[in-house]
C-alpha atoms as a PDB file:
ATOM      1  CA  UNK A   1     137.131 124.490 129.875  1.00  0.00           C
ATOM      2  CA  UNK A   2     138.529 125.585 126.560  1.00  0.00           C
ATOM      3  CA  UNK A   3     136.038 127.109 124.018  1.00  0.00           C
ATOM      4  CA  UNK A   4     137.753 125.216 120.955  1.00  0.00           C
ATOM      5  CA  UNK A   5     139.838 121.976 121.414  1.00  0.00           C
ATOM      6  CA  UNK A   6     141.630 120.961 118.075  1.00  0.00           C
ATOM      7  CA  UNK A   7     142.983 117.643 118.011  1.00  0.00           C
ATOM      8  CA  UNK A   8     144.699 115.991 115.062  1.00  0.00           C
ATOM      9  CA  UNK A   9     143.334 117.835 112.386  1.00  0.00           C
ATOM     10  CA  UNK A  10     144.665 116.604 109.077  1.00  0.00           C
ATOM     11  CA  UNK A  11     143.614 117.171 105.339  1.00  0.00           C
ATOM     12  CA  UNK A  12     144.795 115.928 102.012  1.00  0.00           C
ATOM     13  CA  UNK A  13     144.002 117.245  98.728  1.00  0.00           C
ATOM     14  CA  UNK A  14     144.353 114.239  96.252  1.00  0.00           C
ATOM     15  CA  UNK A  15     148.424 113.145  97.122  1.00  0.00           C
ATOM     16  CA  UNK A  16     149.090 116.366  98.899  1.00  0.00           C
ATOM     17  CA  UNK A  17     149.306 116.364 102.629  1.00  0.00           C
ATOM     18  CA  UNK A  18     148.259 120.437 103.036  1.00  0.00           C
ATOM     19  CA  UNK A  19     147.177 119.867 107.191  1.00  0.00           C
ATOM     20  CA  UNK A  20     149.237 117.526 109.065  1.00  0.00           C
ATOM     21  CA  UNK A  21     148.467 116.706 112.923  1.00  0.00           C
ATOM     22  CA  UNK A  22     147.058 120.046 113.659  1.00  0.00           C
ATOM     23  CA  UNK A  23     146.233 120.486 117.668  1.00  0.00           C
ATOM     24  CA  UNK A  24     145.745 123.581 119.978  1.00  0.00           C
ATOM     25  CA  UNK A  25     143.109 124.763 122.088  1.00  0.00           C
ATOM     26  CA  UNK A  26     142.067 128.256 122.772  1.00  0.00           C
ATOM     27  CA  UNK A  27     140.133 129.902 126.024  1.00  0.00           C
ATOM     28  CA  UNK A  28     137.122 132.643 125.725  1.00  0.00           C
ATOM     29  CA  UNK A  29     138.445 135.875 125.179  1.00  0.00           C
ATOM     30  CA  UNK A  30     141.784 134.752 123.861  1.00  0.00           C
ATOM     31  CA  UNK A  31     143.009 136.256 120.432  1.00  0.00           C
ATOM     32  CA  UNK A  32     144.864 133.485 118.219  1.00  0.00           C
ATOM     33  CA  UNK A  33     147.051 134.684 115.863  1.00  0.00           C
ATOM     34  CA  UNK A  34     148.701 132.070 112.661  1.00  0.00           C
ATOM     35  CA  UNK A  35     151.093 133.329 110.903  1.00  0.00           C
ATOM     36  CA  UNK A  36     153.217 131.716 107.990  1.00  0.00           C
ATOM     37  CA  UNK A  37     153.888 131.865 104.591  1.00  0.00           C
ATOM     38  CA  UNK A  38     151.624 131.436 101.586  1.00  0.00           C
ATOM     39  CA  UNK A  39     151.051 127.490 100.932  1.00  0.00           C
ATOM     40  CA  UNK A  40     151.911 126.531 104.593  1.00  0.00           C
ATOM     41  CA  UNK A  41     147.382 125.741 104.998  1.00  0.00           C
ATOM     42  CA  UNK A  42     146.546 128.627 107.249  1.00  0.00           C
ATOM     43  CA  UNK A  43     143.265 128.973 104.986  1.00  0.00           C
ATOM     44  CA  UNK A  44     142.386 125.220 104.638  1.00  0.00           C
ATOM     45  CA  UNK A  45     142.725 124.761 108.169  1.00  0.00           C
ATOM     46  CA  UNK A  46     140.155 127.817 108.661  1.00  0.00           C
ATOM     47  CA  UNK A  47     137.979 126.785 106.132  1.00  0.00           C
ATOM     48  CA  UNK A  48     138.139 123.215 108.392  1.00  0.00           C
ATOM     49  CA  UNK A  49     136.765 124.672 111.295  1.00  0.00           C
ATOM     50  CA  UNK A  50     134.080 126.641 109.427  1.00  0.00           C
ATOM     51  CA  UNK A  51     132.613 123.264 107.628  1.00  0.00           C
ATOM     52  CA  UNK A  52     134.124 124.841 103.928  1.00  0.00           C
ATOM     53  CA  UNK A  53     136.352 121.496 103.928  1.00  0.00           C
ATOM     54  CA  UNK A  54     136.316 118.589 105.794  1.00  0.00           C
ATOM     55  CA  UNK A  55     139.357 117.004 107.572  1.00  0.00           C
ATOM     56  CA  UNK A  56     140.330 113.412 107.046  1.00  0.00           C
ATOM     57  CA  UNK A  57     141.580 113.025 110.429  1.00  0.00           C
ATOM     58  CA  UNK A  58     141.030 114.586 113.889  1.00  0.00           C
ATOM     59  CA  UNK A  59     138.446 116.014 116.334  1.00  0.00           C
ATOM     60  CA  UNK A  60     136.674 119.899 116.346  1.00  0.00           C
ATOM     61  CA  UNK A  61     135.087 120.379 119.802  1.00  0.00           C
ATOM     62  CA  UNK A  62     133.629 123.795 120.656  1.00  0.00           C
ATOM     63  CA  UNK A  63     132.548 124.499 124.649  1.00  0.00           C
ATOM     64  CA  UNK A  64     132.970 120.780 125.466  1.00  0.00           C
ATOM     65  CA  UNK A  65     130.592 119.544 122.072  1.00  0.00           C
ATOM     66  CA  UNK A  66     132.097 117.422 119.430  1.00  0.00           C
ATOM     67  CA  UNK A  67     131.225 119.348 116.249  1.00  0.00           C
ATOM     68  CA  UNK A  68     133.327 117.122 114.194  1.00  0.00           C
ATOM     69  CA  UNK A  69     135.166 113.631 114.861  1.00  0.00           C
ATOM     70  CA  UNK A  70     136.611 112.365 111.408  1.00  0.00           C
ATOM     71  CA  UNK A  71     136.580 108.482 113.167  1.00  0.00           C
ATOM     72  CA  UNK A  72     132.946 109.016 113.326  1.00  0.00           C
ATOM     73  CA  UNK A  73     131.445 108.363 109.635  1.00  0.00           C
ATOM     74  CA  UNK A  74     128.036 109.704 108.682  1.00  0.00           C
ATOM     75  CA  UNK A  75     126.101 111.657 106.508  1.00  0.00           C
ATOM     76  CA  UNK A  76     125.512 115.179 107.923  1.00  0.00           C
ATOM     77  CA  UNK A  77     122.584 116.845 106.183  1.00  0.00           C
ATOM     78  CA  UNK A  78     123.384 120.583 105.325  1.00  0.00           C
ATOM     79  CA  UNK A  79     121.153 122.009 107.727  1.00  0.00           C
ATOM     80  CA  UNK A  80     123.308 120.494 110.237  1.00  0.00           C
ATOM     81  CA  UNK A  81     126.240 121.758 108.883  1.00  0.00           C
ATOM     82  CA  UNK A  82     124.504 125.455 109.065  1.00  0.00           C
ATOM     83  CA  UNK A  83     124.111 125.112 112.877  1.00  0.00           C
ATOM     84  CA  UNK A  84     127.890 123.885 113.365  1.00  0.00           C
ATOM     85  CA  UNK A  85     129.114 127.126 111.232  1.00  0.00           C
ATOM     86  CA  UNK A  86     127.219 129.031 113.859  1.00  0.00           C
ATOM     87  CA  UNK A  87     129.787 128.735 116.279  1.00  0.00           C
ATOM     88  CA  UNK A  88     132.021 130.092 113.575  1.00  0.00           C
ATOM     89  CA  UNK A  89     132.300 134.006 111.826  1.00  0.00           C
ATOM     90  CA  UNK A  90     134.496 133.517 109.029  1.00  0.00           C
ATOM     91  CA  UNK A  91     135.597 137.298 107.500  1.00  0.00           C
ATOM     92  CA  UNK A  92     136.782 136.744 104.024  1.00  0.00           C
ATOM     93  CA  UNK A  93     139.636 138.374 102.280  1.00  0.00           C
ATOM     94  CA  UNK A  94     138.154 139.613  99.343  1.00  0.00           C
ATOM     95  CA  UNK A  95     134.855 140.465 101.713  1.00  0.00           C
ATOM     96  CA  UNK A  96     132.377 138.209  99.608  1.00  0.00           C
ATOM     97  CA  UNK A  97     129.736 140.464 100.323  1.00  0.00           C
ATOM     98  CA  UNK A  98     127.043 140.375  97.871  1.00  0.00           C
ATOM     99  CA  UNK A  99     126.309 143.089  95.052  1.00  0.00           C
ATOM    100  CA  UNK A 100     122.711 143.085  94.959  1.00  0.00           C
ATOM    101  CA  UNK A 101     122.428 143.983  98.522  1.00  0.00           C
ATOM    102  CA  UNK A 102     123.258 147.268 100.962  1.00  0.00           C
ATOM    103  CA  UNK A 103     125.560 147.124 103.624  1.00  0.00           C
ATOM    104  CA  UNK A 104     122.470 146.818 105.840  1.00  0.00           C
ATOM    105  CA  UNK A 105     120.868 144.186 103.569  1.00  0.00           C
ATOM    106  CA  UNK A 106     124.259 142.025 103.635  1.00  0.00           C
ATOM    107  CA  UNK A 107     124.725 142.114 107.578  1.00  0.00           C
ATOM    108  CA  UNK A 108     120.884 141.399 107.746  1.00  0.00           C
ATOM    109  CA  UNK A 109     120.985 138.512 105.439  1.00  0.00           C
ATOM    110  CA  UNK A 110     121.883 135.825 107.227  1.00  0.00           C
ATOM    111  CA  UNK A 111     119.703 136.394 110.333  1.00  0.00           C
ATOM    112  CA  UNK A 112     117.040 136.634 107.871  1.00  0.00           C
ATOM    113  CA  UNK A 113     117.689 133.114 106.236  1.00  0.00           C
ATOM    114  CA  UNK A 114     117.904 131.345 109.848  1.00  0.00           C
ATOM    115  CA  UNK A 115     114.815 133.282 111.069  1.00  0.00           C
ATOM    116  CA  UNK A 116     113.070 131.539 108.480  1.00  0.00           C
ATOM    117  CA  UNK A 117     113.498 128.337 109.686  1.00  0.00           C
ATOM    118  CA  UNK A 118     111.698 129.224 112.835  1.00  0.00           C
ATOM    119  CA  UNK A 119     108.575 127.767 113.764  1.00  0.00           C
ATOM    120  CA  UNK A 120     106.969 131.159 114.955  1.00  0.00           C
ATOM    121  CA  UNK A 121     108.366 132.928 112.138  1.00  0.00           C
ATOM    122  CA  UNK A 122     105.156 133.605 110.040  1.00  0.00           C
ATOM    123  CA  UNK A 123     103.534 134.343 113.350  1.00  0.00           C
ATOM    124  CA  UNK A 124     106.265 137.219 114.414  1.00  0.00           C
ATOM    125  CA  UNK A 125     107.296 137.995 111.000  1.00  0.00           C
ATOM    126  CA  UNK A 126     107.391 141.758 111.574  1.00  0.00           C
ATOM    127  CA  UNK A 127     108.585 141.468 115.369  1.00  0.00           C
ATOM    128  CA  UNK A 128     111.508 139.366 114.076  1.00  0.00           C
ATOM    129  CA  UNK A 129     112.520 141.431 111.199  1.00  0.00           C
ATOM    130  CA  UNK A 130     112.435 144.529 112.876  1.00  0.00           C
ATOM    131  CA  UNK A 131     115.109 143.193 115.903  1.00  0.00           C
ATOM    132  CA  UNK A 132     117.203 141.949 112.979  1.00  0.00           C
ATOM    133  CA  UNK A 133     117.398 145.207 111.733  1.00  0.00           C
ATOM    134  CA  UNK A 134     118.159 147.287 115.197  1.00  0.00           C
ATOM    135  CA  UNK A 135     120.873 144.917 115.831  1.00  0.00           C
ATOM    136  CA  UNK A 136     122.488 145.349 112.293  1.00  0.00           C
ATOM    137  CA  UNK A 137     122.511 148.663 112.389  1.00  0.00           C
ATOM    138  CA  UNK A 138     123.951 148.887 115.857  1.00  0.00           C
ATOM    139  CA  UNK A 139     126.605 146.698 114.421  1.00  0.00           C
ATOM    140  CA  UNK A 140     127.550 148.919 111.317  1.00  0.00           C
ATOM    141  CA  UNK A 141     127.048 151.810 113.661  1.00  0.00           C
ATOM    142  CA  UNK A 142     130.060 150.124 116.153  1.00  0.00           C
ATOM    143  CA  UNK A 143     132.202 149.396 112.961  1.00  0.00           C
ATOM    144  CA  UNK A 144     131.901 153.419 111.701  1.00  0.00           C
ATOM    145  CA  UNK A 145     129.477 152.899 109.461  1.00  0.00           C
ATOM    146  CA  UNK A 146     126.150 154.396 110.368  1.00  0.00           C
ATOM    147  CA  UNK A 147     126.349 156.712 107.604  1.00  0.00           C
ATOM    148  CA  UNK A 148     126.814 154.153 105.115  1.00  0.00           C
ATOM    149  CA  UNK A 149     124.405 151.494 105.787  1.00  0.00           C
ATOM    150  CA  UNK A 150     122.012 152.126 102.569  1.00  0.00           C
ATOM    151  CA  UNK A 151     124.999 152.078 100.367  1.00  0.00           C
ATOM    152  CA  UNK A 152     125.794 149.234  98.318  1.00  0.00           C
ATOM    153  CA  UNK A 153     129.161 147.201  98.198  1.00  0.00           C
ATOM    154  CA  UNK A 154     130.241 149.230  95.145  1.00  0.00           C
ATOM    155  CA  UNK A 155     129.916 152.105  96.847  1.00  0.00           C
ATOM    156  CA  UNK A 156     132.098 151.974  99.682  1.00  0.00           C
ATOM    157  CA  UNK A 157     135.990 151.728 100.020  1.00  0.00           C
ATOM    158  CA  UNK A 158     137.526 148.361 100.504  1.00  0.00           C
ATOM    159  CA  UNK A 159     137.976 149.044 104.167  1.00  0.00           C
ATOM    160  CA  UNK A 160     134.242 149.850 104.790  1.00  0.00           C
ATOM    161  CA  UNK A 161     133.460 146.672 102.536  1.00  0.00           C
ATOM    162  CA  UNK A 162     135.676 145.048 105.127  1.00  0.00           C
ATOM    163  CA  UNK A 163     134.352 146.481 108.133  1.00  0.00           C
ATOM    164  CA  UNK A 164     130.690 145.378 106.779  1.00  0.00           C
ATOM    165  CA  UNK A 165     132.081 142.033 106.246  1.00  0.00           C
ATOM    166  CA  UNK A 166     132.815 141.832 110.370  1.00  0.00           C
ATOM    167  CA  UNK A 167     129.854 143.194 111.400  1.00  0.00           C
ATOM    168  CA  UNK A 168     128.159 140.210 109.187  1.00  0.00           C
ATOM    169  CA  UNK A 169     130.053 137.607 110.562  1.00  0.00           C
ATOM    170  CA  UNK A 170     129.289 139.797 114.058  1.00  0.00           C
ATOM    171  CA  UNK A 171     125.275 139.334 113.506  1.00  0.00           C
ATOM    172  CA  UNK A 172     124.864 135.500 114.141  1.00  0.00           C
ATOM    173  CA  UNK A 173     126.862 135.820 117.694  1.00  0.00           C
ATOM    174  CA  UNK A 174     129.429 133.201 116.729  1.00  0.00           C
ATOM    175  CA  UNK A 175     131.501 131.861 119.355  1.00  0.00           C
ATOM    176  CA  UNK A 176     134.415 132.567 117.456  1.00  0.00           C
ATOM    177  CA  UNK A 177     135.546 134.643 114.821  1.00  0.00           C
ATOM    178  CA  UNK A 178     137.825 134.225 112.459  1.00  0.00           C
ATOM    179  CA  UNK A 179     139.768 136.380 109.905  1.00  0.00           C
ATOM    180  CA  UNK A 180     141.403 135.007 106.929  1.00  0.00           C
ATOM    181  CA  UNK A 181     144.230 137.687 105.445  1.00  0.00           C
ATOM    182  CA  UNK A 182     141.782 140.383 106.493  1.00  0.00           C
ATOM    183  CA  UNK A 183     143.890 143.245 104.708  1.00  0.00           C
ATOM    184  CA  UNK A 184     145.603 141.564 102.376  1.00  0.00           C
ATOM    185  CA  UNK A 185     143.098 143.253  99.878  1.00  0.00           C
ATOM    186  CA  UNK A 186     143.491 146.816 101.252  1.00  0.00           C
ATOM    187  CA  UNK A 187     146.061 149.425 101.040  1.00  0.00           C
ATOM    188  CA  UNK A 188     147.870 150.487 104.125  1.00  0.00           C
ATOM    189  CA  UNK A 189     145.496 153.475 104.844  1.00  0.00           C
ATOM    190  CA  UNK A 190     142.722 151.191 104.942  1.00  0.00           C
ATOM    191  CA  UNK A 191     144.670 148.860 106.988  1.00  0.00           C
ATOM    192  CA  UNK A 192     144.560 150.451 109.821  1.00  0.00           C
ATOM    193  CA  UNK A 193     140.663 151.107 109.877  1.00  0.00           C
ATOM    194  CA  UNK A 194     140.129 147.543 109.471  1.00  0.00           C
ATOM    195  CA  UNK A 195     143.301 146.620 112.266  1.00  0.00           C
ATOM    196  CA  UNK A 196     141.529 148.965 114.606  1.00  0.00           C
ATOM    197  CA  UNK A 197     138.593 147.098 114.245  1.00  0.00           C
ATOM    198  CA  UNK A 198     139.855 144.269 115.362  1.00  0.00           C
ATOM    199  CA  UNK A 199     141.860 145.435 118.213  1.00  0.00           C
ATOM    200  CA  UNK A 200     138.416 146.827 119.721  1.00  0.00           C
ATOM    201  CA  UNK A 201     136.817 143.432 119.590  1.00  0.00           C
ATOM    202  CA  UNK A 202     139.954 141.877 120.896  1.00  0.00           C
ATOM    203  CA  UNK A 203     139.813 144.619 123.898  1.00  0.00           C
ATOM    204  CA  UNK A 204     136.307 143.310 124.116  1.00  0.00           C
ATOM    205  CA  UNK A 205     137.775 139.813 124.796  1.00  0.00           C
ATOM    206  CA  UNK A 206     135.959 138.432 121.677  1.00  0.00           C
ATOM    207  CA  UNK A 207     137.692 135.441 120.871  1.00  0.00           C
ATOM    208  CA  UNK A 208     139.182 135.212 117.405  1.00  0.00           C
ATOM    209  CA  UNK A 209     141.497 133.441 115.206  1.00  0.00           C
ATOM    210  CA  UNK A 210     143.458 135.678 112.577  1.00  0.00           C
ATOM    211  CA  UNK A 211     145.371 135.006 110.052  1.00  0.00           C
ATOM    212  CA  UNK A 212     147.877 137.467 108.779  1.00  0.00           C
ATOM    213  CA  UNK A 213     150.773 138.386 107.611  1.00  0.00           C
ATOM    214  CA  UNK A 214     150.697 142.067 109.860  1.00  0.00           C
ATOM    215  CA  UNK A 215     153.336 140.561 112.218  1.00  0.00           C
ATOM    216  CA  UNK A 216     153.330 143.722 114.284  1.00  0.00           C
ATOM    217  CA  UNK A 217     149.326 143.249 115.128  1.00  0.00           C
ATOM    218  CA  UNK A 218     149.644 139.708 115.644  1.00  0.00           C
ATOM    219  CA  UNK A 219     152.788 140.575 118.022  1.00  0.00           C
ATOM    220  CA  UNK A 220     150.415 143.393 119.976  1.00  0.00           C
ATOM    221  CA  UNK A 221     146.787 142.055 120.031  1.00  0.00           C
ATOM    222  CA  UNK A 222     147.602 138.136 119.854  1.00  0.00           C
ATOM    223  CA  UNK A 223     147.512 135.877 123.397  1.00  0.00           C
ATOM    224  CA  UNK A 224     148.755 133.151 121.424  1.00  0.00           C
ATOM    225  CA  UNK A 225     150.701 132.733 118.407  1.00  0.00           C
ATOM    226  CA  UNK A 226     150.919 129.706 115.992  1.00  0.00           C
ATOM    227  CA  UNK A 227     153.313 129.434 113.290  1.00  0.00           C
ATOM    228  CA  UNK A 228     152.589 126.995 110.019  1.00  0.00           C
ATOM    229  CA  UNK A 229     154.729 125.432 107.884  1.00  0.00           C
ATOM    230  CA  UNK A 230     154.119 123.034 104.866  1.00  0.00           C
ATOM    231  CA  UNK A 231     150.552 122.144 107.205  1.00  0.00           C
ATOM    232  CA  UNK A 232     152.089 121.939 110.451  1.00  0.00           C
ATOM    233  CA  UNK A 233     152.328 123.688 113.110  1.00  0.00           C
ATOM    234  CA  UNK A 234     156.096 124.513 113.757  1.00  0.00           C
ATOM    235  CA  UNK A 235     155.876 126.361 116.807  1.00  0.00           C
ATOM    236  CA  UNK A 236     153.454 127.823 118.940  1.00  0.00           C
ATOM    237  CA  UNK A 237     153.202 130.264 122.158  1.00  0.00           C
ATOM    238  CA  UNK A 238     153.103 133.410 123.342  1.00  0.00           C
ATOM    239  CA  UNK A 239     154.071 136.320 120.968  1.00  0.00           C
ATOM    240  CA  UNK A 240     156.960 136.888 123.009  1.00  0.00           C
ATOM    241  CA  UNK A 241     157.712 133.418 122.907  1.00  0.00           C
ATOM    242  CA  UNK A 242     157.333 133.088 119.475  1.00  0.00           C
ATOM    243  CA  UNK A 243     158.273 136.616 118.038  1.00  0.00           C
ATOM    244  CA  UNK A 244     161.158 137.347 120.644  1.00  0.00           C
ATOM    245  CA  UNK A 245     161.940 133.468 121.879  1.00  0.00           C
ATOM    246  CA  UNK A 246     162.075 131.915 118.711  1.00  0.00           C
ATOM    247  CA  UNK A 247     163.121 128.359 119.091  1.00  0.00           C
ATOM    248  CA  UNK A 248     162.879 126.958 115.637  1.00  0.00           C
ATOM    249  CA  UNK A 249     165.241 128.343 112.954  1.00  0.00           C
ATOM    250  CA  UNK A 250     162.665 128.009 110.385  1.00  0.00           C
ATOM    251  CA  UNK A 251     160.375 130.258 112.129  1.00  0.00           C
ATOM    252  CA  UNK A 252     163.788 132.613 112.576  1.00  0.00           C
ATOM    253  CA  UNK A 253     163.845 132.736 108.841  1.00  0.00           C
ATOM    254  CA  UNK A 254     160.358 133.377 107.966  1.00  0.00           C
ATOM    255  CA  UNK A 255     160.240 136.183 110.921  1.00  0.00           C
ATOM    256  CA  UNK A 256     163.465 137.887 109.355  1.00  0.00           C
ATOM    257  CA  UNK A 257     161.912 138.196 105.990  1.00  0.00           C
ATOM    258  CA  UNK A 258     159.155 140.691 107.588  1.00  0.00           C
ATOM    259  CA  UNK A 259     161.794 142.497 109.956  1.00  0.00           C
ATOM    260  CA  UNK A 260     164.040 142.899 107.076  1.00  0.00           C
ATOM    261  CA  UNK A 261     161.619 143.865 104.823  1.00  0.00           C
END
């Protein structure tokens, strides 16, 4: 069975059609790369699947559940949208971590909030807190940063902000985890920390969606790649389908702009 089944995804904004018809499905462990170029609604359609925006059209199913079936009208209270974004770690661009809080306190966070909502939680206060904390650290500790972990988000490089941002989006044990432009923000040094990253969850066989425009990772660490066009999805396969294949000439002419670049 397929961890996430996309079927028919669509999305308007106002008279613009920015998702049209979007369908794939992905196993466990697989690494999903989308590529394309700016505009074509890479970022809509992730910010679909994390419950940002909500399709018009189409069905979101996650290990066999239906998380989302536009035919299907109701009112979905926002604690209900919380535990659907579950499945889902969404890593930011621009990180989004918050100011006011160490790299420690923003992978914590989260885990905190749900805790919270627990009916023991007053009970096991302490007990809870202090397993929130061992596992944050051991995540910051995995992503290089167990020297950093009382600093705040000023504080580090855009890399480590980065790298926190994962290992937040690592602490609520999401199904899947996506990456929108996940260097786009960083300079090519700190590129590769946060590229390296991700190839050690991919060797992992943590199943993720990334979008990027680093068409040489998504060739390497991808087992499938899509590739988006004014909301659609042009053409999709393997990356040596896609990056070596290449069946439809506008996906030849957005490749050649990165190979001749």
């Amino acid at each position: 069975m397929a961890i996430l089944e996309v079927e028919h995804i669509s999305k308007n904004f106002e008279d613009t059609e920015v998702l049209k018809d979007i369908g794939f499905s992905l196993e466990k462990g697989e690494v999903l790369s989308i590529i394309g170029s700016s505009g074509s609604g890479k970022t809509t359609f992730l910010r679909c699947l994390n419950f940002l925006e909500q399709p018009d059209t189409g069905v979101i199913r996650v290990n066999g559940e239906v998380l989302f079936d536009a035919s299907v009208r109701q009112t979905q209270q926002e604690a209900e949208i919380r535990k659907k974004r579950l499945h889902f770690g969404l890593v930011f661009q621009s990180f989004n971590l918050f100011p006011q809080y160490t790299a420690l306190g923003n992978v914590m966070l989260a885990r905190e909030l749900l805790a919270k909502e627990q009916p023991d939680y007053k009970a096991r206060k302490k007990e809870i807190h202090q397993q929130i904390e061992e596992e944050a650290k051991a995540l910051l500790v995995q992503m290089g940063l167990g020297d950093r972990m009382e600093n705040y988000p000023h504080q580090l490089s855009g890399g480590q902000c980065q790298r926190v941002a994962i290992a937040r989006a690592l602490a609520l044990k999401p199904d899947i985890l996506c990456f929108d432009e996940p260097t786009s923000a960083l300079d090519p040094e700190l590129t590769g920390e946060v590229l390296k990253v991700i190839k050690e969850l991919a060797d992992k066989k943590m199943t993720m969606i990334i979008v990027t425009h680093e068409m040489a990772f998504a060739h390497d660490v991808a087992s499938k790649v899509i590739f988006m066009d004014d909301g659609m999805i042009l053409e999709q396969g393997t990356p040596q389908e896609v990056f070596e294949n290449t069946r439809e000439e506008r996906t030849k002419q957005f490749l050649a702009r990165y190979t001749n670049g």
